[in-house]
Structure formats: structure tokens, C-alpha cells
Protein backbone atom coordinates (compact mmCIF):
# COMPACT_ATOMS: atom_id res chain seq x y z
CA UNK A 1 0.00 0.00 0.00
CA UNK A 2 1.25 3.57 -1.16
CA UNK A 3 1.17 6.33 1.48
CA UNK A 4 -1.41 8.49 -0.61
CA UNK A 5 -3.79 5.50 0.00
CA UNK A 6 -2.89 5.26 3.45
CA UNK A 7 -3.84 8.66 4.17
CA UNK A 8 -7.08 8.83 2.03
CA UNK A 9 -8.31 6.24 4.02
CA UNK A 10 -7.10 7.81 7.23
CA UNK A 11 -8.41 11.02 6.10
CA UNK A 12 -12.08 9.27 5.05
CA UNK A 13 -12.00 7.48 9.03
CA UNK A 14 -11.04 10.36 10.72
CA UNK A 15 -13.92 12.50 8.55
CA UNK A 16 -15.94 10.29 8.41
CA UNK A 17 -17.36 10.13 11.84
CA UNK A 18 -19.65 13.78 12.98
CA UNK A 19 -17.07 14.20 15.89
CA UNK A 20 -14.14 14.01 13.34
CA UNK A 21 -16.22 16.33 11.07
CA UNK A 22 -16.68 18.40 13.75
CA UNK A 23 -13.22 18.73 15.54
CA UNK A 24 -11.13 18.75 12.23
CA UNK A 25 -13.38 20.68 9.67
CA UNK A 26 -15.83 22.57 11.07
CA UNK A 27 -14.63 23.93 14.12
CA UNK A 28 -11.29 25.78 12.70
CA UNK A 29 -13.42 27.53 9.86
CA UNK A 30 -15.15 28.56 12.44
CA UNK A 31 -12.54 30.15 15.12
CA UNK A 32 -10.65 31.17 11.73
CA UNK A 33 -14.36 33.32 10.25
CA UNK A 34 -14.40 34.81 13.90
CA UNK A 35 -10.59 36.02 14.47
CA UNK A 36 -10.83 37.33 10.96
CA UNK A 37 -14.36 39.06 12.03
CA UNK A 38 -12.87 40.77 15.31
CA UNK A 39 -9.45 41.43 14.25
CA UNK A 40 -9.54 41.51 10.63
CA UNK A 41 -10.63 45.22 9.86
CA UNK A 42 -9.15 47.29 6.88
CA UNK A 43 -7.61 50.53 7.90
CA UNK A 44 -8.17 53.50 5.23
CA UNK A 45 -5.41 55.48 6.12
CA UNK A 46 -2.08 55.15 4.56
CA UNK A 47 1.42 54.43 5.81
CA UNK A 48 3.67 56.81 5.30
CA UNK A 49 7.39 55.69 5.34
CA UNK A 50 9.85 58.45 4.97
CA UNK A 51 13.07 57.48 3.40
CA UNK A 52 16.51 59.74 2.62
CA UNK A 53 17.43 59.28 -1.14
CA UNK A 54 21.13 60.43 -0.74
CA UNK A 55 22.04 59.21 -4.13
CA UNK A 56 23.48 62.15 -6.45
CA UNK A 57 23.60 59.80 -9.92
CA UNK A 58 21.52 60.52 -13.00
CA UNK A 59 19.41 57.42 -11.88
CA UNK A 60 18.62 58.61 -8.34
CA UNK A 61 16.44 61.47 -9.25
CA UNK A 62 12.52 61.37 -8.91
């Protein structure tokens, strides 16, 4: 027996079962939808990172 086919049928066993289902599907969607829902919001402002351009070629300009 190959590995793949060792760990499809692992996989199907362990997902097989609701409790699997539960504990190794559903339930990290889940924590992952609510960290990104509390913690995930887009700021509008910008960053502003100054920087010192002390390069006097024709190819530093701008």
C-alpha cells in the first residue's frame, strides 16, 4: 500500500465520523471566520514611510 492510499483512508475514518467532522473541519473555519471578524478590519489610512534618497547619480532622481 502507497502512502497516498494510506492517508485517504485515514483522512475518510477520521472524517468520516460527525465528531471528526466536527473537531477537524468545522470547528477551525469557524474560530478562523471569527478572528478574521474581530481582528480583521481594513484601515483607510495610509502608511507613510519616509526614506533619505542620498544618491546624487543621474538614476537617483525622482
Amino acid at each position: 500500500m502507497n502512502s497516498l492510499h494510506i492517508a485517504w483512508l485515514m483522512i475518510r475514518r477520521t472524517l468520516g465520523r460527525k465528531m471528526g467532522f466536527i473537531t477537524f473541519l468545522l470547528l477551525p473555519c469557524l474560530v478562523i471566520t471569527g478572528a478574521v471578524a474581530l481582528f480583521g478590519s481594513e484601515q483607510s489610512a495610509r502608511t507613510v514611510i519616509p526614506y533619505v534618497n542620498e544618491d546624487g547619480g543621474w538614476q537617483g532622481h525622482g
